[in-house]
C-alpha atoms as a PDB file:
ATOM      1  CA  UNK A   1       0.000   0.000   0.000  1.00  0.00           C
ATOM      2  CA  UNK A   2       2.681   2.405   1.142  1.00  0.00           C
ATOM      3  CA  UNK A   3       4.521   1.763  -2.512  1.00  0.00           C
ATOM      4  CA  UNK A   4       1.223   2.143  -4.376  1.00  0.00           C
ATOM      5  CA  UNK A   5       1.236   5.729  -2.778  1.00  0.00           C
ATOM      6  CA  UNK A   6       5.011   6.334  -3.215  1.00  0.00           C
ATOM      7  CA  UNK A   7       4.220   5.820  -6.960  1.00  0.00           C
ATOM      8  CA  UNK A   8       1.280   7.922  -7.435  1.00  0.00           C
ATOM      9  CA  UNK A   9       3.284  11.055  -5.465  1.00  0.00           C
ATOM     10  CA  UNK A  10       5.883  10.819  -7.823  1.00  0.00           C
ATOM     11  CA  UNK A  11       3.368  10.165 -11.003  1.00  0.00           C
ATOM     12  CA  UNK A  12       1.790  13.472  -9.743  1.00  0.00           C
ATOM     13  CA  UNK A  13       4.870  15.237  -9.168  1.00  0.00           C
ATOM     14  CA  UNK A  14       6.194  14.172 -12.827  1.00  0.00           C
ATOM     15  CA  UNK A  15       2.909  14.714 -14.723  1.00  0.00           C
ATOM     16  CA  UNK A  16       3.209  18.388 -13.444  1.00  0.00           C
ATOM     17  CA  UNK A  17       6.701  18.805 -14.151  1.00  0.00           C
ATOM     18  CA  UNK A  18       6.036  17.335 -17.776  1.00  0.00           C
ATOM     19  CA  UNK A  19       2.767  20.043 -17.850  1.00  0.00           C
ATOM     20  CA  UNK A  20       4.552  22.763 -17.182  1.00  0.00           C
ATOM     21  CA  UNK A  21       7.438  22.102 -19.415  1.00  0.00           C
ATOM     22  CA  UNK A  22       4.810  21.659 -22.302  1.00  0.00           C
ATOM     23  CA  UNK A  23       3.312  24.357 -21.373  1.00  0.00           C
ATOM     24  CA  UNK A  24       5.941  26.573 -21.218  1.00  0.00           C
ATOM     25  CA  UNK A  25       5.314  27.792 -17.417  1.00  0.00           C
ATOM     26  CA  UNK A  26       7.424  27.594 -14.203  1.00  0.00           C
ATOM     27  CA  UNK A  27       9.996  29.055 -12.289  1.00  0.00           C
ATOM     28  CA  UNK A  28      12.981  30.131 -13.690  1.00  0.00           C
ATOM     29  CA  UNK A  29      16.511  30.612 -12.066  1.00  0.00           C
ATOM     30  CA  UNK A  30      17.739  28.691  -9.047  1.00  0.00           C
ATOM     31  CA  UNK A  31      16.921  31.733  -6.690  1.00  0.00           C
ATOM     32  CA  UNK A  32      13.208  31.019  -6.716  1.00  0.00           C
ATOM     33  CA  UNK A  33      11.874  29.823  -3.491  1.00  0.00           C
ATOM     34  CA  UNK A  34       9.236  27.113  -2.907  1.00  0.00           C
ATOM     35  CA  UNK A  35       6.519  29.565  -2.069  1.00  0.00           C
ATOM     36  CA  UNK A  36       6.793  31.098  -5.457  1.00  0.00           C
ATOM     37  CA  UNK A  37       6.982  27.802  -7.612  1.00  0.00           C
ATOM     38  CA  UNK A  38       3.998  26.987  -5.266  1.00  0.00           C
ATOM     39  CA  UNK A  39       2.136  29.761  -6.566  1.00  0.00           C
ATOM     40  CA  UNK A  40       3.269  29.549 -10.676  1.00  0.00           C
ATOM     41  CA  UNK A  41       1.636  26.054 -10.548  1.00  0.00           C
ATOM     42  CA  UNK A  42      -1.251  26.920  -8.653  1.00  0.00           C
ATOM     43  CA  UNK A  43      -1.816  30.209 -11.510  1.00  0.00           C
ATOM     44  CA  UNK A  44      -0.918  27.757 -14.397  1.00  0.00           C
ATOM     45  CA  UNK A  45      -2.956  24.858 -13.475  1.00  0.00           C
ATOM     46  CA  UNK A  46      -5.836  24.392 -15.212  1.00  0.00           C
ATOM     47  CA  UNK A  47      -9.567  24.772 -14.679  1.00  0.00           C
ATOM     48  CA  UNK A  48      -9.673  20.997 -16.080  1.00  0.00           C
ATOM     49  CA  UNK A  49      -6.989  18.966 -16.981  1.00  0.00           C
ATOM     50  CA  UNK A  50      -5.962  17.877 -20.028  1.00  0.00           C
ATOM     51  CA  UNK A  51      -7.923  14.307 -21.306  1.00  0.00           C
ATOM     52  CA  UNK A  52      -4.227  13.024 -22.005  1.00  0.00           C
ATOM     53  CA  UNK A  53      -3.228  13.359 -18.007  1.00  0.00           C
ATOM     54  CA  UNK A  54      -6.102  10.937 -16.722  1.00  0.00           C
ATOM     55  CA  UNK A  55      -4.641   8.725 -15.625  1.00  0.00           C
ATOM     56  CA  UNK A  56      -1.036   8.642 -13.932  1.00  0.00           C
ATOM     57  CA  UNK A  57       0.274   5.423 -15.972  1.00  0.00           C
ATOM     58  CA  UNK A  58      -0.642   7.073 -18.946  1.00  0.00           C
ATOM     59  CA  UNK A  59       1.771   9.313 -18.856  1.00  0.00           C
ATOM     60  CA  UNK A  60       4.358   8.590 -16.377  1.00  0.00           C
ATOM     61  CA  UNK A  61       7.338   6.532 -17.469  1.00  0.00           C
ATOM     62  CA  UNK A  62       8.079   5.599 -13.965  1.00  0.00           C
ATOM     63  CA  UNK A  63       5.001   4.905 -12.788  1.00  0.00           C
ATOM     64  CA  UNK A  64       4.363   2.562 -15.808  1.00  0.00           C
ATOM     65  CA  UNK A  65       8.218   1.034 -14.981  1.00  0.00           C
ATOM     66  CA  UNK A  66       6.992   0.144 -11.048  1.00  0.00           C
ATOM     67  CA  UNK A  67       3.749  -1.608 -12.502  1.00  0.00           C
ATOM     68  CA  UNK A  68       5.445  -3.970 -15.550  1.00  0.00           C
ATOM     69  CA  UNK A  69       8.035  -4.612 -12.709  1.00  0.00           C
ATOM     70  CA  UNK A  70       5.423  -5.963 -10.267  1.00  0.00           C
ATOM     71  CA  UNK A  71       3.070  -7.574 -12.722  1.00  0.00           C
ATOM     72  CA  UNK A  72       6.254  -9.521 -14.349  1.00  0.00           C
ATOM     73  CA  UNK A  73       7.347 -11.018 -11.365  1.00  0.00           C
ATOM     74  CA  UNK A  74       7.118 -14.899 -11.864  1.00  0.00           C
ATOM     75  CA  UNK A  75       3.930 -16.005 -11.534  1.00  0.00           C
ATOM     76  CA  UNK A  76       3.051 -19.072  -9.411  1.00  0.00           C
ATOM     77  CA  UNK A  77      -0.583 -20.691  -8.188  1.00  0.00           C
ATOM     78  CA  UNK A  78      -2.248 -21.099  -4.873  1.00  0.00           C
ATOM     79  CA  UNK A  79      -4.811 -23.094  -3.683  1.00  0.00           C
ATOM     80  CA  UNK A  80      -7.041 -22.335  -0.573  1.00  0.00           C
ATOM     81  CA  UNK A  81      -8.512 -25.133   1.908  1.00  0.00           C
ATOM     82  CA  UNK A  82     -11.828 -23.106   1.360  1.00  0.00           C
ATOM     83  CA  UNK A  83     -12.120 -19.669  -0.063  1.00  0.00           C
ATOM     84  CA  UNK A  84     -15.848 -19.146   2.079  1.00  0.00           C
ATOM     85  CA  UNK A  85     -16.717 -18.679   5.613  1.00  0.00           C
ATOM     86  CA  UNK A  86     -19.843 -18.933   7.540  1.00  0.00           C
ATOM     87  CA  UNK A  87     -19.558 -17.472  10.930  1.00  0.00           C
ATOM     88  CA  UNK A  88     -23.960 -18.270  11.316  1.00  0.00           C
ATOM     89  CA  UNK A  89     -25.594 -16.248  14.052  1.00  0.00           C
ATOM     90  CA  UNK A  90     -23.153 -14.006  15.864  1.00  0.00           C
ATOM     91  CA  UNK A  91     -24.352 -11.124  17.648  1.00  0.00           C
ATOM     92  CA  UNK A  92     -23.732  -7.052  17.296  1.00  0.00           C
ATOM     93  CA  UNK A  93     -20.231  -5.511  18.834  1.00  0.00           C
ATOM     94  CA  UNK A  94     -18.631  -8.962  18.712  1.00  0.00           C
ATOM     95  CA  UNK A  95     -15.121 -10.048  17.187  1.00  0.00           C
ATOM     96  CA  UNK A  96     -15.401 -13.193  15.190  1.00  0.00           C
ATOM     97  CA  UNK A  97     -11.733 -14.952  13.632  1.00  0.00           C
ATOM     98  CA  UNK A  98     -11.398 -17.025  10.901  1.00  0.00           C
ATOM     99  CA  UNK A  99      -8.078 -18.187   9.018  1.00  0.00           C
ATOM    100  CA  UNK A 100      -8.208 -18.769   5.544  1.00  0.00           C
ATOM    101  CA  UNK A 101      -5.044 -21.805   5.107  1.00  0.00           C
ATOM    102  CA  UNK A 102      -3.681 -21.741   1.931  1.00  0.00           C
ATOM    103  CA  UNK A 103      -0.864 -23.880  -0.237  1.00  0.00           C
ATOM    104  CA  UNK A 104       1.466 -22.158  -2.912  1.00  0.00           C
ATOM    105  CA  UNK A 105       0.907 -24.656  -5.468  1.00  0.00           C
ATOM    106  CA  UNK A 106       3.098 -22.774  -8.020  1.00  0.00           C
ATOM    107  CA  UNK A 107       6.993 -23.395  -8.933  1.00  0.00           C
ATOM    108  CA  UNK A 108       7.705 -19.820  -7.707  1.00  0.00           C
ATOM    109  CA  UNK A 109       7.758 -18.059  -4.650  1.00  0.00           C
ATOM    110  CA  UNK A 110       4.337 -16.550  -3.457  1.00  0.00           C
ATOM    111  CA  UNK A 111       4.060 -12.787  -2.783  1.00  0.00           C
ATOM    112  CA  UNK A 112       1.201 -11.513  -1.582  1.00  0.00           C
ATOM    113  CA  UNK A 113       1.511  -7.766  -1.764  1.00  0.00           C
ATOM    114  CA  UNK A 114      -2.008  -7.216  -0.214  1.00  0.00           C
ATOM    115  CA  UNK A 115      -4.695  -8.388   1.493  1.00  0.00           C
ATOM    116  CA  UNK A 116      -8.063  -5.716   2.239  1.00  0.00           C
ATOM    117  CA  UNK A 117     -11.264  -6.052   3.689  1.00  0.00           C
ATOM    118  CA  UNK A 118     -14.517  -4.799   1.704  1.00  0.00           C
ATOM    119  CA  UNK A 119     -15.244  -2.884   4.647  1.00  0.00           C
ATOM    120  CA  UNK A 120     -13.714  -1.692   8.090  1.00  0.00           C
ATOM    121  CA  UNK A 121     -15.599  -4.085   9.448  1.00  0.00           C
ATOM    122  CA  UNK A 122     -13.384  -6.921   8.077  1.00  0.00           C
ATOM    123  CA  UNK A 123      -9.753  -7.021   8.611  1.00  0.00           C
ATOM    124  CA  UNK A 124      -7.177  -9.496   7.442  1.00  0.00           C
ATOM    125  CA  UNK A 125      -3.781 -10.257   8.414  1.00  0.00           C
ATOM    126  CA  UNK A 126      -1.601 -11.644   5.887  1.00  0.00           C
ATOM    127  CA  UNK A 127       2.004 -13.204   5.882  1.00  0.00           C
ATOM    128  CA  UNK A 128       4.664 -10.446   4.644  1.00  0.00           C
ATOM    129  CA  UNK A 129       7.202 -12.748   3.450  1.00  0.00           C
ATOM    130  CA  UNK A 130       7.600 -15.120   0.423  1.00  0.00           C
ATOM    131  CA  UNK A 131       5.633 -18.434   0.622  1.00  0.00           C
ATOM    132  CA  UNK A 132       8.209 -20.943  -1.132  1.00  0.00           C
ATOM    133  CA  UNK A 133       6.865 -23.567  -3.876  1.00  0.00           C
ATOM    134  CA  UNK A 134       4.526 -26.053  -1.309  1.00  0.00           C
ATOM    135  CA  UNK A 135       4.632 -24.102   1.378  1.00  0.00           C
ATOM    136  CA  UNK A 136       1.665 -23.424   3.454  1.00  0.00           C
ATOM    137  CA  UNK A 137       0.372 -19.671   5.096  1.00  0.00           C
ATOM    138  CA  UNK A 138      -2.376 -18.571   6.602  1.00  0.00           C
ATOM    139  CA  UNK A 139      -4.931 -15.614   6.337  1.00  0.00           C
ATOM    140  CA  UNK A 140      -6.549 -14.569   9.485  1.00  0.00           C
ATOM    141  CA  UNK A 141      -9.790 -12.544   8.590  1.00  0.00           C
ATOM    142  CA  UNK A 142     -11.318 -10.866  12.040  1.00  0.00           C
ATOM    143  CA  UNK A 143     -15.039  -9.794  11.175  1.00  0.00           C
ATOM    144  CA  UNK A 144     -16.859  -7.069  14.170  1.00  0.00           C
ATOM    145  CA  UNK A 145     -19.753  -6.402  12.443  1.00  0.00           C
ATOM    146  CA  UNK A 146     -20.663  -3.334  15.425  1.00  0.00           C
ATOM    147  CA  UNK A 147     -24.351  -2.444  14.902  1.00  0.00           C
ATOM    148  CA  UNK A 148     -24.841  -4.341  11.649  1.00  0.00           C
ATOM    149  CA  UNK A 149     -28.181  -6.489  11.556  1.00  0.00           C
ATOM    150  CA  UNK A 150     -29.474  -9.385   9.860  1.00  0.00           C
ATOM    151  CA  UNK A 151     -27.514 -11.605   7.001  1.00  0.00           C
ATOM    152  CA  UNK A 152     -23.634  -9.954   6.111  1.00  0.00           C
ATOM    153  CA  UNK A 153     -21.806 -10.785   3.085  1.00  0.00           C
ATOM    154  CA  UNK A 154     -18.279  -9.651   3.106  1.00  0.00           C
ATOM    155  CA  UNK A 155     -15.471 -10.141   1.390  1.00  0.00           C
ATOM    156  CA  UNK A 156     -11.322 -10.322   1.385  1.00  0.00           C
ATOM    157  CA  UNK A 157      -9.377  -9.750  -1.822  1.00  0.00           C
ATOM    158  CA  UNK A 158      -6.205 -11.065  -2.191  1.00  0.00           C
ATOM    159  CA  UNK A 159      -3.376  -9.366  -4.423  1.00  0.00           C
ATOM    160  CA  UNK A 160      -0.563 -11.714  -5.373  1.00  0.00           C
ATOM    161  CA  UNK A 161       1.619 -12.995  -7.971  1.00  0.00           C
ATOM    162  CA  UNK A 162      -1.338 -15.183  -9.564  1.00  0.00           C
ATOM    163  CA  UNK A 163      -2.788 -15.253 -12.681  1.00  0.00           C
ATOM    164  CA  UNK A 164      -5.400 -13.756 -11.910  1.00  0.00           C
ATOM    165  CA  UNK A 165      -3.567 -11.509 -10.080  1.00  0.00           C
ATOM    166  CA  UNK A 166      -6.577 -10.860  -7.196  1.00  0.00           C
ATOM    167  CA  UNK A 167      -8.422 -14.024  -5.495  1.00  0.00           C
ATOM    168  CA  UNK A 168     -11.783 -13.707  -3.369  1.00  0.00           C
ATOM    169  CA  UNK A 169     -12.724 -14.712  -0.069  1.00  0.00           C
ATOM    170  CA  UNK A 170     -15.752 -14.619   1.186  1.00  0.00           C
ATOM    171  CA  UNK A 171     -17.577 -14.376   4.891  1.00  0.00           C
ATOM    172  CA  UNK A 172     -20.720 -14.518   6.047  1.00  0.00           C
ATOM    173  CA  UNK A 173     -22.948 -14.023   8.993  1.00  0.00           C
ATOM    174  CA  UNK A 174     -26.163 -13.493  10.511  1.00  0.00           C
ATOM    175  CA  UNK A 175     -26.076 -10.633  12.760  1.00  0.00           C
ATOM    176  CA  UNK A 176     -28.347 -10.908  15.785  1.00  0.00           C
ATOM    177  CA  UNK A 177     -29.375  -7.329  17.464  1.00  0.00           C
ATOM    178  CA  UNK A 178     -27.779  -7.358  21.214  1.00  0.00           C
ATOM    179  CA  UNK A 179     -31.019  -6.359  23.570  1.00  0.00           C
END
């Protein structure tokens, strides 16, 4: 997540250095200070931006560099025990736990860069570090549904080096009202 940020910064940063440059604005000379250049690209910016600058990876090298370096990692496989839980009838304000156990049935090292919840409500915790060919991990999903009622369908969606790239888990409960 942090990385994913990192990238877009510097996509932002270079897609309005590349503006201005086309545009032919900015500060000139090394003497200007920030809170001047701060001000040129606040004047020069436009009331919409270009259709071209959409999207960062569109237009920044380096941004589209990071991606085609993550998404050509090797790819590899994994398999889940069971990619759905039913927690049944749990009631409001409580904290249910479930781990997901999965196998890296691939010939490369699994990376999972990311694990996220559909909602605050569902967090997972996911291992970090490379999952060797065979080897086994575990998700842990922890679901507090707070003042939620009645039937909750939630999911978890893991990013890794898979084809596909994202894999689905899915939880479900029956929330009872407390009193």
């Amino acid at each position: 997540m942090k990385e994913t940020v990192k990238i877009a910064l510097l996509a932002l940063i270079a897609g309005t250095l590349i503006y201005m440059a086309a545009s032919g604005t900015g500060t000139s000379g090394a003497a200007s200070s920030e809170a001047s250049a701060t001000s040129t690209v606040a004047a020069t910016k436009p009331a919409t931006p270009p259709s071209t600058i959409s999207d960062a990876k569109t237009f920044d090298p380096l941004a589209q560099q990071a991606q085609a370096a993550i998404d050509n990692r090797p790819k590899t496989s994994i398999s889940f025990a069971s990619m759905e839980h039913d927690f049944g009838s749990i009631k409001q304000d409580s904290e249910n736990k479930y781990v997901f156990s999965f196998t890296n049935t691939g010939k490369e090292p699994l990376l999972i860069e990311n694990a996220q919840g559909s909602c605050g409500c569902t967090v997972p915790n996911y291992p970090k570090e490379p999952i060797p060919p065979g080897g086994k991990g575990e998700i842990e999903v922890v679901y507090k549904p707070g003042k939620q009622e009645n039937q909750q369908n939630k999911t978890v969606t893991v990013t890794a080096n898979t084809e596909p790239k994202q894999t689905t888990l899915r939880i479900s409960a029956n929330v009872q009202k407390v009193g």
